[in-house]
N, C-alpha and C. Protein backbone atom coordinates (compact mmCIF):
# COMPACT_ATOMS: atom_id res chain seq x y z
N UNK A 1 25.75 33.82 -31.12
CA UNK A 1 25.54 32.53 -30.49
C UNK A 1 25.06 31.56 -31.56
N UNK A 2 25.94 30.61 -31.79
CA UNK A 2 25.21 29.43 -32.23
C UNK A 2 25.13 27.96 -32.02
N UNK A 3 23.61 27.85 -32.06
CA UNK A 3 22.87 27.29 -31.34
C UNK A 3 22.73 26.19 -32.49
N UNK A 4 23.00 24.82 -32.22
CA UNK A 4 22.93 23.60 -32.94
C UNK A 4 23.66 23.63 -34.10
N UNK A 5 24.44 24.34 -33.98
CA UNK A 5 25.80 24.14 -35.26
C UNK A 5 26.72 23.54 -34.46
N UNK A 6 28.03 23.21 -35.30
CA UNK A 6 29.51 23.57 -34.89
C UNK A 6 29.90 24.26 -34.17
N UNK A 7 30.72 24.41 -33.79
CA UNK A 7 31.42 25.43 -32.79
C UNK A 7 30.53 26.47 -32.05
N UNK A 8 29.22 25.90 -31.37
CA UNK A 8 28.46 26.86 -30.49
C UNK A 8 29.10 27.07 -29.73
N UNK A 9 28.81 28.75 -28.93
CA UNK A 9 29.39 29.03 -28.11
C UNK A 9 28.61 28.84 -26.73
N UNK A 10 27.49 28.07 -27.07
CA UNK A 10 26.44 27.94 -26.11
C UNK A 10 26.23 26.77 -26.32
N UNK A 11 26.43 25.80 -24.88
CA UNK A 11 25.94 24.61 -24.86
C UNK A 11 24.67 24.33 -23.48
N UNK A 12 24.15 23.74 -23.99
CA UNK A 12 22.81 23.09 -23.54
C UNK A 12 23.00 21.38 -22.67
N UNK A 13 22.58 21.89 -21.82
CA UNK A 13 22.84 20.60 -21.11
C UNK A 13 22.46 19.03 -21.65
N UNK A 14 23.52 18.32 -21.55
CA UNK A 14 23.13 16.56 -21.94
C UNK A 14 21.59 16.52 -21.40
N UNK A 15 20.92 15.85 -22.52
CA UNK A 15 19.26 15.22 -22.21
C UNK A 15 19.76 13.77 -21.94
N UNK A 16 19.05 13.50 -20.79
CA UNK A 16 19.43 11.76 -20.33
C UNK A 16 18.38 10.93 -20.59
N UNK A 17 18.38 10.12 -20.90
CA UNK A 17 17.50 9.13 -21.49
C UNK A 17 16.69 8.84 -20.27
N UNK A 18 16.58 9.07 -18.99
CA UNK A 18 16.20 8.57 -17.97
C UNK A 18 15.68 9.85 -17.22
N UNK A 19 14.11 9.70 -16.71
CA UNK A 19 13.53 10.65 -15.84
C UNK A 19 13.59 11.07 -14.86
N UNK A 20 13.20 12.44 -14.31
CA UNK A 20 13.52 12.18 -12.69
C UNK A 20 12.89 11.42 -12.56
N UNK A 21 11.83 10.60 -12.27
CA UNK A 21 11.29 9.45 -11.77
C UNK A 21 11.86 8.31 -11.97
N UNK A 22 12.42 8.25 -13.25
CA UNK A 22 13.37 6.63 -13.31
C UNK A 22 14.06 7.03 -12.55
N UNK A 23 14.99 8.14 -12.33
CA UNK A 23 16.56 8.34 -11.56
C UNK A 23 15.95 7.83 -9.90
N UNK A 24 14.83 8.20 -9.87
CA UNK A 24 14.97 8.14 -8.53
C UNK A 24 14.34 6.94 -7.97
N UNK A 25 13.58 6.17 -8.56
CA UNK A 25 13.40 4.62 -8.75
C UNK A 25 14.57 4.01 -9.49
N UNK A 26 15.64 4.26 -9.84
CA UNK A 26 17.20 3.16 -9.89
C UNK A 26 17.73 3.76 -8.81
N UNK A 27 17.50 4.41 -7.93
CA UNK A 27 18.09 5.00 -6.46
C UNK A 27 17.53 3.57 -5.56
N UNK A 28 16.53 4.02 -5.79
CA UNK A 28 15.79 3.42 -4.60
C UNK A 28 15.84 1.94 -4.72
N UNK A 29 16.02 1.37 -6.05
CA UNK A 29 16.35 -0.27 -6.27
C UNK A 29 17.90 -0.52 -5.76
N UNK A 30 18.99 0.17 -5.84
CA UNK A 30 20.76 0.58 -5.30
C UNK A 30 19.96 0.12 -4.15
N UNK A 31 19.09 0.81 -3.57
CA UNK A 31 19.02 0.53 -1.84
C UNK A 31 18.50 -0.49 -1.59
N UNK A 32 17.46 -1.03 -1.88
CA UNK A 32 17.10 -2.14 -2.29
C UNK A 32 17.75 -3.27 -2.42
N UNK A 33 18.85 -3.32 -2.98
CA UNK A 33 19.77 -4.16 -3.09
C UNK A 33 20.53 -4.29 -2.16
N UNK A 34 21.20 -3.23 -1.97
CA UNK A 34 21.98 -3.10 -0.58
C UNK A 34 21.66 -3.49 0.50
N UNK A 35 20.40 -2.89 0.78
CA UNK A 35 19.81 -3.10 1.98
C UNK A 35 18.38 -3.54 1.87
N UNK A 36 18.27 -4.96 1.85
CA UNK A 36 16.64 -5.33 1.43
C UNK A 36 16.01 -5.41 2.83
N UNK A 37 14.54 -4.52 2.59
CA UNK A 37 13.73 -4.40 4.00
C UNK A 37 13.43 -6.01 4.40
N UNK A 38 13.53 -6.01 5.56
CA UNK A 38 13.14 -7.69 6.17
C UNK A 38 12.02 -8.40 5.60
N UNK A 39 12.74 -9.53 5.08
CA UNK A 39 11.38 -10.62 4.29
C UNK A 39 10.82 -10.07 3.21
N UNK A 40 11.60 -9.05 2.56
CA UNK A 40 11.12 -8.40 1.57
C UNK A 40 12.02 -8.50 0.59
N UNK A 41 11.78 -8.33 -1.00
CA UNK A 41 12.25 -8.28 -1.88
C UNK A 41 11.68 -7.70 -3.16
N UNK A 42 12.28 -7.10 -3.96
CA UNK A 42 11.41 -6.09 -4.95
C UNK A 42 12.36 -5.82 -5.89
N UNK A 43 12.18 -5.77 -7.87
CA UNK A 43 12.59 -5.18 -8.60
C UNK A 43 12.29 -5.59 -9.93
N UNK A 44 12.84 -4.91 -10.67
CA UNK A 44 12.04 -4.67 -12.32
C UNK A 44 11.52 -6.24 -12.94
N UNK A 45 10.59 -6.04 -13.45
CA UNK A 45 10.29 -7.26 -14.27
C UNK A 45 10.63 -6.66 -15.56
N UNK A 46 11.79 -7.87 -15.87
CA UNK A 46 12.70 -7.38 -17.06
C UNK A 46 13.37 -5.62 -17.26
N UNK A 47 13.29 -5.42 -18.06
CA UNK A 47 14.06 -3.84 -18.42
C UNK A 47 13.24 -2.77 -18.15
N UNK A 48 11.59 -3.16 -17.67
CA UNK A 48 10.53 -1.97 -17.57
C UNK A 48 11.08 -1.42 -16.36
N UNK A 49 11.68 -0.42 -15.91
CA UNK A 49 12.05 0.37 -14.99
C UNK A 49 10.66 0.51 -13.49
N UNK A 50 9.65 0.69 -14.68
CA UNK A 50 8.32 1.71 -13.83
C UNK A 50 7.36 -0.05 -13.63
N UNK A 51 7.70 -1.09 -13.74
CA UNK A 51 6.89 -2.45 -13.24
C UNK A 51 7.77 -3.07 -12.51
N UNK A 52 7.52 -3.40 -11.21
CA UNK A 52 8.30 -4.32 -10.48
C UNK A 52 7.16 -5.32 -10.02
N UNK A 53 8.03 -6.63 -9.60
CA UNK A 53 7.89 -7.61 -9.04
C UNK A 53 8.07 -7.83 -7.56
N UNK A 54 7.78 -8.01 -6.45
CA UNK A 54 7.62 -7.71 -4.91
C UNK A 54 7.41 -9.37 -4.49
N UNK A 55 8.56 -9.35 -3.25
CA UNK A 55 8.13 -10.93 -2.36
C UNK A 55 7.68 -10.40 -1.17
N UNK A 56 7.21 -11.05 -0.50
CA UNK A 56 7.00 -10.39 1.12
C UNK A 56 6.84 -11.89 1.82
N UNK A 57 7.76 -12.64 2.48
CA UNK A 57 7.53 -13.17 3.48
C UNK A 57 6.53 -13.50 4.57
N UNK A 58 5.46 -14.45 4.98
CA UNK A 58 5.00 -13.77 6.31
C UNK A 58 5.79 -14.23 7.25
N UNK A 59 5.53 -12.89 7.79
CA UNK A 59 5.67 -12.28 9.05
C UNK A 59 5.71 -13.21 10.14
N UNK A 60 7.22 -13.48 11.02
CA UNK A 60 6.93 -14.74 12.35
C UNK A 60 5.85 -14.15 13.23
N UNK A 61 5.55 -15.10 13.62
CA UNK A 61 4.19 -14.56 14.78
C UNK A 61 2.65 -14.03 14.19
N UNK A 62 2.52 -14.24 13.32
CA UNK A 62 1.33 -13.93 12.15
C UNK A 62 0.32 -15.05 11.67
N UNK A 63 -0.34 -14.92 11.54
CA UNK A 63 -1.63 -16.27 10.46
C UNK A 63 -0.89 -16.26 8.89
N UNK A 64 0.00 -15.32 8.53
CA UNK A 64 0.63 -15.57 7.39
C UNK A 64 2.24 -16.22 7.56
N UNK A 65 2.65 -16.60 8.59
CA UNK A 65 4.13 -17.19 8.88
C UNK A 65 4.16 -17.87 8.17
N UNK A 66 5.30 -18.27 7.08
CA UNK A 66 5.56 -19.47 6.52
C UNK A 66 4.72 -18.98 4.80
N UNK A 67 4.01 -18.19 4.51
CA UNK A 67 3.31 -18.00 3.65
C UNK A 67 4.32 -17.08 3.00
N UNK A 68 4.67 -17.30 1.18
CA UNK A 68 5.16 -16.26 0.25
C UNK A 68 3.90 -15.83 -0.46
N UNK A 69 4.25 -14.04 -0.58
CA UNK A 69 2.99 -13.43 -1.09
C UNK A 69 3.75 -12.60 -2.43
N UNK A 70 3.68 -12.24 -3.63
CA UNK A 70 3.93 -11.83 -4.53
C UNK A 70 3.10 -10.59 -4.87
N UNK A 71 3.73 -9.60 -5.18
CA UNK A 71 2.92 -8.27 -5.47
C UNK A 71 3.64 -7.38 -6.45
N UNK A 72 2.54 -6.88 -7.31
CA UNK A 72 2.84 -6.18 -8.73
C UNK A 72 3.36 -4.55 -8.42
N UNK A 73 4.04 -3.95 -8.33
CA UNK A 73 4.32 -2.67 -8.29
C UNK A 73 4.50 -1.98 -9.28
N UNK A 74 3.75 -0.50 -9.37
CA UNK A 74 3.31 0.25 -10.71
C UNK A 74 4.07 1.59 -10.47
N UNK A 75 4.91 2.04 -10.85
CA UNK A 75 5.27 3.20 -10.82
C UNK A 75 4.55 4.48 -11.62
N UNK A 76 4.20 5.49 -10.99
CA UNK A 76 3.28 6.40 -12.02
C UNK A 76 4.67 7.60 -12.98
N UNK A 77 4.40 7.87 -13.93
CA UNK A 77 5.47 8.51 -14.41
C UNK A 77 5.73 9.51 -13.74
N UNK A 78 5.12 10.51 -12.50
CA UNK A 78 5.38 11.20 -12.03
C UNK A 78 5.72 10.75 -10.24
N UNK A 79 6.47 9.81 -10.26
CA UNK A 79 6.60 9.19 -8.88
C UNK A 79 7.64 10.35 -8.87
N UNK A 80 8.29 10.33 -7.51
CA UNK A 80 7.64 10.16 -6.17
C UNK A 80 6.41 11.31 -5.59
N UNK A 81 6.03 12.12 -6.74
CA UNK A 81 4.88 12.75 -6.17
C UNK A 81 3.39 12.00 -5.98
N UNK A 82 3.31 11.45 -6.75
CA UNK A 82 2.34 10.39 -6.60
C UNK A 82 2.68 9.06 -6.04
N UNK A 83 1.89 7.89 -5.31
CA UNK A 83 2.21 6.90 -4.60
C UNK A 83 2.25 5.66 -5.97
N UNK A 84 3.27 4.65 -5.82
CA UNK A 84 3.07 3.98 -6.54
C UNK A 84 2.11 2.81 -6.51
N UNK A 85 1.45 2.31 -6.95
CA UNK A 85 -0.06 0.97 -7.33
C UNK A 85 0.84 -0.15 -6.68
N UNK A 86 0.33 -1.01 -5.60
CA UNK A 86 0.70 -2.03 -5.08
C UNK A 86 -0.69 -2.78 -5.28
N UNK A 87 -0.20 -4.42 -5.54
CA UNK A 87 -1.13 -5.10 -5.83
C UNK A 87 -0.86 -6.58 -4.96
N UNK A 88 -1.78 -7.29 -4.42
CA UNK A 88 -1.00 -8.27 -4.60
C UNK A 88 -1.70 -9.54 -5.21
N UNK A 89 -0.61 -10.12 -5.85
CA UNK A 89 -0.66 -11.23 -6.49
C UNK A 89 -1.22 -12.55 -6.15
N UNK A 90 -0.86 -13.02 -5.16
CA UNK A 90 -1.21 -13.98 -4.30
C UNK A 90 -2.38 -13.93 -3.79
N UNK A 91 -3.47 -14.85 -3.70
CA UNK A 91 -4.52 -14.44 -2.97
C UNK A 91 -4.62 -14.71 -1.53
N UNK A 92 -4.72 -13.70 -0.78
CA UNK A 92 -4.79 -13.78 0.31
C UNK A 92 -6.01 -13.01 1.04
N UNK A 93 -7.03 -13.40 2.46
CA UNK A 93 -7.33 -13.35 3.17
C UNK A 93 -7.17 -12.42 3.89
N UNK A 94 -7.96 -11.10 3.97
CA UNK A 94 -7.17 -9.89 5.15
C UNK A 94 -8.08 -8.35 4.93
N UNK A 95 -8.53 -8.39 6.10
CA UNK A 95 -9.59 -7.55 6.17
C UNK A 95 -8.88 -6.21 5.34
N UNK A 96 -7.66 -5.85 5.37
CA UNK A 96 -7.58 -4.51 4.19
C UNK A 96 -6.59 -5.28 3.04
N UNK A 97 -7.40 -6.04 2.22
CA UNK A 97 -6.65 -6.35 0.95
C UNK A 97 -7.99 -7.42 0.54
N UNK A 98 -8.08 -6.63 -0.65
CA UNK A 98 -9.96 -7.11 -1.35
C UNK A 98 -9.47 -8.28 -1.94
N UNK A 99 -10.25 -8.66 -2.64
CA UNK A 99 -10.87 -10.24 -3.48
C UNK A 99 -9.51 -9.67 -5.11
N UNK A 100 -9.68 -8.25 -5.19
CA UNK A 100 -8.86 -8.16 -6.45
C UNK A 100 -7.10 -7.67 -6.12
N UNK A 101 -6.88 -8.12 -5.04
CA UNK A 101 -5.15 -7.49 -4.21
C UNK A 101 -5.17 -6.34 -4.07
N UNK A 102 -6.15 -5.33 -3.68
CA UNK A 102 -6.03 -3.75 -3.58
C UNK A 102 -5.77 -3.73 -2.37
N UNK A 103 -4.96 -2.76 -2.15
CA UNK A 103 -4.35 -3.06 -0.43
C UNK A 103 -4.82 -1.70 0.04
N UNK A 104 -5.48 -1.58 1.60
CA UNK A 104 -6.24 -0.41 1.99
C UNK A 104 -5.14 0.11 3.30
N UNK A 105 -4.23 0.84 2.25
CA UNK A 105 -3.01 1.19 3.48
C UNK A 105 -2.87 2.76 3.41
N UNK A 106 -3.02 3.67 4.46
CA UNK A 106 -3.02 5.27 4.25
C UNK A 106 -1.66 5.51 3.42
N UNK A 107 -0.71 5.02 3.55
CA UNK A 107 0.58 5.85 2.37
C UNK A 107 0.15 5.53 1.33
N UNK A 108 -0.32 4.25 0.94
CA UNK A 108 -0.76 4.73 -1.04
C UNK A 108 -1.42 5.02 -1.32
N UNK A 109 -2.19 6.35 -0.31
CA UNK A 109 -3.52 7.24 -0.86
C UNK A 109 -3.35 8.43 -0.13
N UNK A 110 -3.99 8.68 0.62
CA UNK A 110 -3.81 10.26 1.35
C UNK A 110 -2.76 10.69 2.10
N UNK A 111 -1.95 9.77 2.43
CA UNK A 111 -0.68 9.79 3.55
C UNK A 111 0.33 9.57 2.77
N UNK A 112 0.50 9.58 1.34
CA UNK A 112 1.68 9.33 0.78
C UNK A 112 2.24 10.79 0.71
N UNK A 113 3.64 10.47 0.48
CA UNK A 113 4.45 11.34 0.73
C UNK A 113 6.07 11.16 0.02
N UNK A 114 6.34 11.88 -0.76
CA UNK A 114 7.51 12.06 -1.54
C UNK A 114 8.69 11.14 -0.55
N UNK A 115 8.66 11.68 0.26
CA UNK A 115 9.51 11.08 1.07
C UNK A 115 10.00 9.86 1.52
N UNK A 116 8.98 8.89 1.34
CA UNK A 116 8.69 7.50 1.33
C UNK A 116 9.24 6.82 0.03
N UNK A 117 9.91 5.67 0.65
CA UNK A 117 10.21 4.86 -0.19
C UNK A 117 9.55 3.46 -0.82
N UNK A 118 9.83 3.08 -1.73
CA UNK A 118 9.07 1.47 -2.08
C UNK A 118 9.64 0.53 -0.87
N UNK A 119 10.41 0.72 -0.02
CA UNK A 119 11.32 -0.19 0.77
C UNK A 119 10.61 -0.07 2.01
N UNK A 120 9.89 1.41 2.33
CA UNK A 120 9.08 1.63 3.53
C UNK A 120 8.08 1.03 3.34
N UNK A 121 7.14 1.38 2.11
CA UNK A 121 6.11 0.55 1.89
C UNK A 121 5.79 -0.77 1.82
N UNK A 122 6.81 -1.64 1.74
CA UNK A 122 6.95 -2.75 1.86
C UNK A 122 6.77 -3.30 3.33
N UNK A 123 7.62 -2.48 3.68
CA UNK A 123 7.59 -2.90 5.39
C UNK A 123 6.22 -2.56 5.60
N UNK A 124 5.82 -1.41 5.59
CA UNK A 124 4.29 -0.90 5.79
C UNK A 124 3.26 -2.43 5.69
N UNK A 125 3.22 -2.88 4.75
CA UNK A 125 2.47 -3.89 3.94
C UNK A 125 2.52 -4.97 5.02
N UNK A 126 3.75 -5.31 5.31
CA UNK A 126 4.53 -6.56 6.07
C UNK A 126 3.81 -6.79 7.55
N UNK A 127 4.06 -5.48 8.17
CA UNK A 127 3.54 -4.61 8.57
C UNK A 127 2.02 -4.67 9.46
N UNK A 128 1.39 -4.50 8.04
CA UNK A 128 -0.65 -4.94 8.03
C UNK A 128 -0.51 -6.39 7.94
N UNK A 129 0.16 -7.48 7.60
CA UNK A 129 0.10 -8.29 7.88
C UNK A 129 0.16 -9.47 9.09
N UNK A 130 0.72 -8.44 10.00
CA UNK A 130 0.19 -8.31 11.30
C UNK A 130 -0.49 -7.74 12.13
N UNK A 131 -0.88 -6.53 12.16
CA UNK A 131 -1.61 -5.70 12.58
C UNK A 131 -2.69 -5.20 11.99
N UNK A 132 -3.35 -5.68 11.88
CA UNK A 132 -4.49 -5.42 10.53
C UNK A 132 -5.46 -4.10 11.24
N UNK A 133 -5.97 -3.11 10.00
CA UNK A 133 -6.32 -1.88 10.66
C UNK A 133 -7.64 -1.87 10.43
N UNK A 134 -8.68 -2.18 11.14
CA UNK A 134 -9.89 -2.73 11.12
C UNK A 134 -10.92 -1.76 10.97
N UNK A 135 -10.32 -0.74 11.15
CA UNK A 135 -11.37 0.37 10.79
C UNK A 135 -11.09 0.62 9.23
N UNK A 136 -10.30 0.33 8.47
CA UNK A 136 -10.54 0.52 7.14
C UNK A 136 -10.00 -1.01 6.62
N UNK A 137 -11.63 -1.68 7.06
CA UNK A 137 -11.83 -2.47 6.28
C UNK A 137 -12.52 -1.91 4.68
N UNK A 138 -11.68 -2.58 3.45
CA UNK A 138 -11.75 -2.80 2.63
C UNK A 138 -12.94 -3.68 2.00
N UNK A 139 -12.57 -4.83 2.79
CA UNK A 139 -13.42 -5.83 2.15
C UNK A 139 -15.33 -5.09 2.86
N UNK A 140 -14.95 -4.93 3.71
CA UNK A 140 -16.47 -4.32 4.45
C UNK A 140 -17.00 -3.48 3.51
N UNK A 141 -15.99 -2.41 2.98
CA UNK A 141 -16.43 -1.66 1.92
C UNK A 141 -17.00 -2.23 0.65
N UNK A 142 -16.35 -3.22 0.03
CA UNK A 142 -16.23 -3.50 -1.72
C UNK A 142 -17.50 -4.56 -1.09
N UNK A 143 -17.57 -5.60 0.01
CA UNK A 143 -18.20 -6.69 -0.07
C UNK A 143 -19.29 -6.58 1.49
N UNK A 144 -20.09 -5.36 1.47
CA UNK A 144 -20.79 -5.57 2.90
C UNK A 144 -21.92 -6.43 2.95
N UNK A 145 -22.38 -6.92 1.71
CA UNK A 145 -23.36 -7.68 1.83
C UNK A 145 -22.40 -9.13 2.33
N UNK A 146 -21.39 -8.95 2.35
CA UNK A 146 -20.70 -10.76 2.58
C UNK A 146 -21.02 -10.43 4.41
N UNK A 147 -20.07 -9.19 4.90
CA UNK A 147 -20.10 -9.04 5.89
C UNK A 147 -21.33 -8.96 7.29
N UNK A 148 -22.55 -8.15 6.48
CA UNK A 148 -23.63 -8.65 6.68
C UNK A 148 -24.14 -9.82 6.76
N UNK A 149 -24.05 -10.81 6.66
CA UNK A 149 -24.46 -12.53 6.12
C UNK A 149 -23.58 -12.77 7.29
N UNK A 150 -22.49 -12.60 7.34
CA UNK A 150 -21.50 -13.34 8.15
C UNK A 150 -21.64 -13.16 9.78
N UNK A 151 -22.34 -12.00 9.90
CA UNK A 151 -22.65 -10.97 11.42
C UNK A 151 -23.40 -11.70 11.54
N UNK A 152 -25.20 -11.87 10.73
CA UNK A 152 -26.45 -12.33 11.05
C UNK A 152 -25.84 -14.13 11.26
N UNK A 153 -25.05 -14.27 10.87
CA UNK A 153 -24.64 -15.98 11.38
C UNK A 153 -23.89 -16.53 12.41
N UNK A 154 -23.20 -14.72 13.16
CA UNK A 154 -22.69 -15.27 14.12
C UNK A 154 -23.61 -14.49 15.61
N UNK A 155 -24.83 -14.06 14.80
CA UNK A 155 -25.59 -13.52 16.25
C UNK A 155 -26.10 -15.03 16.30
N UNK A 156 -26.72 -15.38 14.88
CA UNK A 156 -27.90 -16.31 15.18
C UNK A 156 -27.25 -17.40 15.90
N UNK A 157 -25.68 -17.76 15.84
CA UNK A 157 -25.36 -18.75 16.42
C UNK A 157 -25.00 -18.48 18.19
N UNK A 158 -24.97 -17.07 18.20
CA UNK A 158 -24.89 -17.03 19.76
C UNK A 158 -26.38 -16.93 20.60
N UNK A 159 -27.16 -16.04 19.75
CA UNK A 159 -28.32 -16.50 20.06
C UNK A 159 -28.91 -18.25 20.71
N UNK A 160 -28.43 -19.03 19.93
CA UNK A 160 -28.77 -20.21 19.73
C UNK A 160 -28.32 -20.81 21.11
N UNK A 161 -27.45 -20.99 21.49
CA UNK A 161 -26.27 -21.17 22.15
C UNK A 161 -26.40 -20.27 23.14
């Protein structure tokens, strides 16, 4: 057998310049394209495969209708086993999405799942932008002294009243 000469009689499979994780994030952008989730839009900033760029519409019937929100998407080199980093850009207002765009949604932490796409998550997102999940408030977490302040001002004002 030889192996990295001429005339091997043993060949070794083509190495592709591209990971399973890229392969399967340029899958998931094909679909993406094809089929963009409602009011949504998402894909590479420039040639970086593993950084995208995200639109999200709000949502008719929402406090965000009429509002464009922009969000950073991070692919980890071992996606889809791990969830990818959603951020968002835009500052917005919303009991699960902090002062720094960290969004407090169960698939990009304990509920993620191979199976899921950036296209679901989007919707997911779209999603909390209507239905906001109040038991994991975020901001309550990162900022309870705000939340505190804000309670004692709306007893004292019913008190009052």
């Amino acid at each position: 057998m030889n192996i990295g000469g001429t005339g091997s009689s043993c060949s070794w499979p083509a190495r592709t310049s591209v990971s399973a994780s890229g392969r399967r994030i340029q899958k998931e952008l094909g679909e993406i394209i094809a089929e963009p989730p409602a009011d949504c839009s998402a894909g590479p900033k420039g040639d970086n495969l593993y950084q995208w760029t995200s639109t999200i519409f709000g949502p008719t019937g929402s406090a965000y209708h009429g509002g464009v929100f922009f969000l950073d998407i991070t692919f980890p080199s071992d996606y889809p086993f791990k969830p990818p980093k959603v951020v968002f850009k835009t500052r917005i207002y919303h009991c699960n999405i902090d002062s720094s765009g960290q969004i407090c949604v169960d698939i990009l932490k304990d509920n993620w799942s191979p199976a899921l796409t950036i296209s679901k998550v989007l919707l997911s997102i779209s999603s909390l932008l209507i239905n906001a999940k109040p038991c994991k408030l975020l901001l309550f977490q990162t900022k309870s002294w705000f939340f505190a302040s804000v309670v004692v001002l709306i007893c004292s004002n019913f008190i009052l009243n």
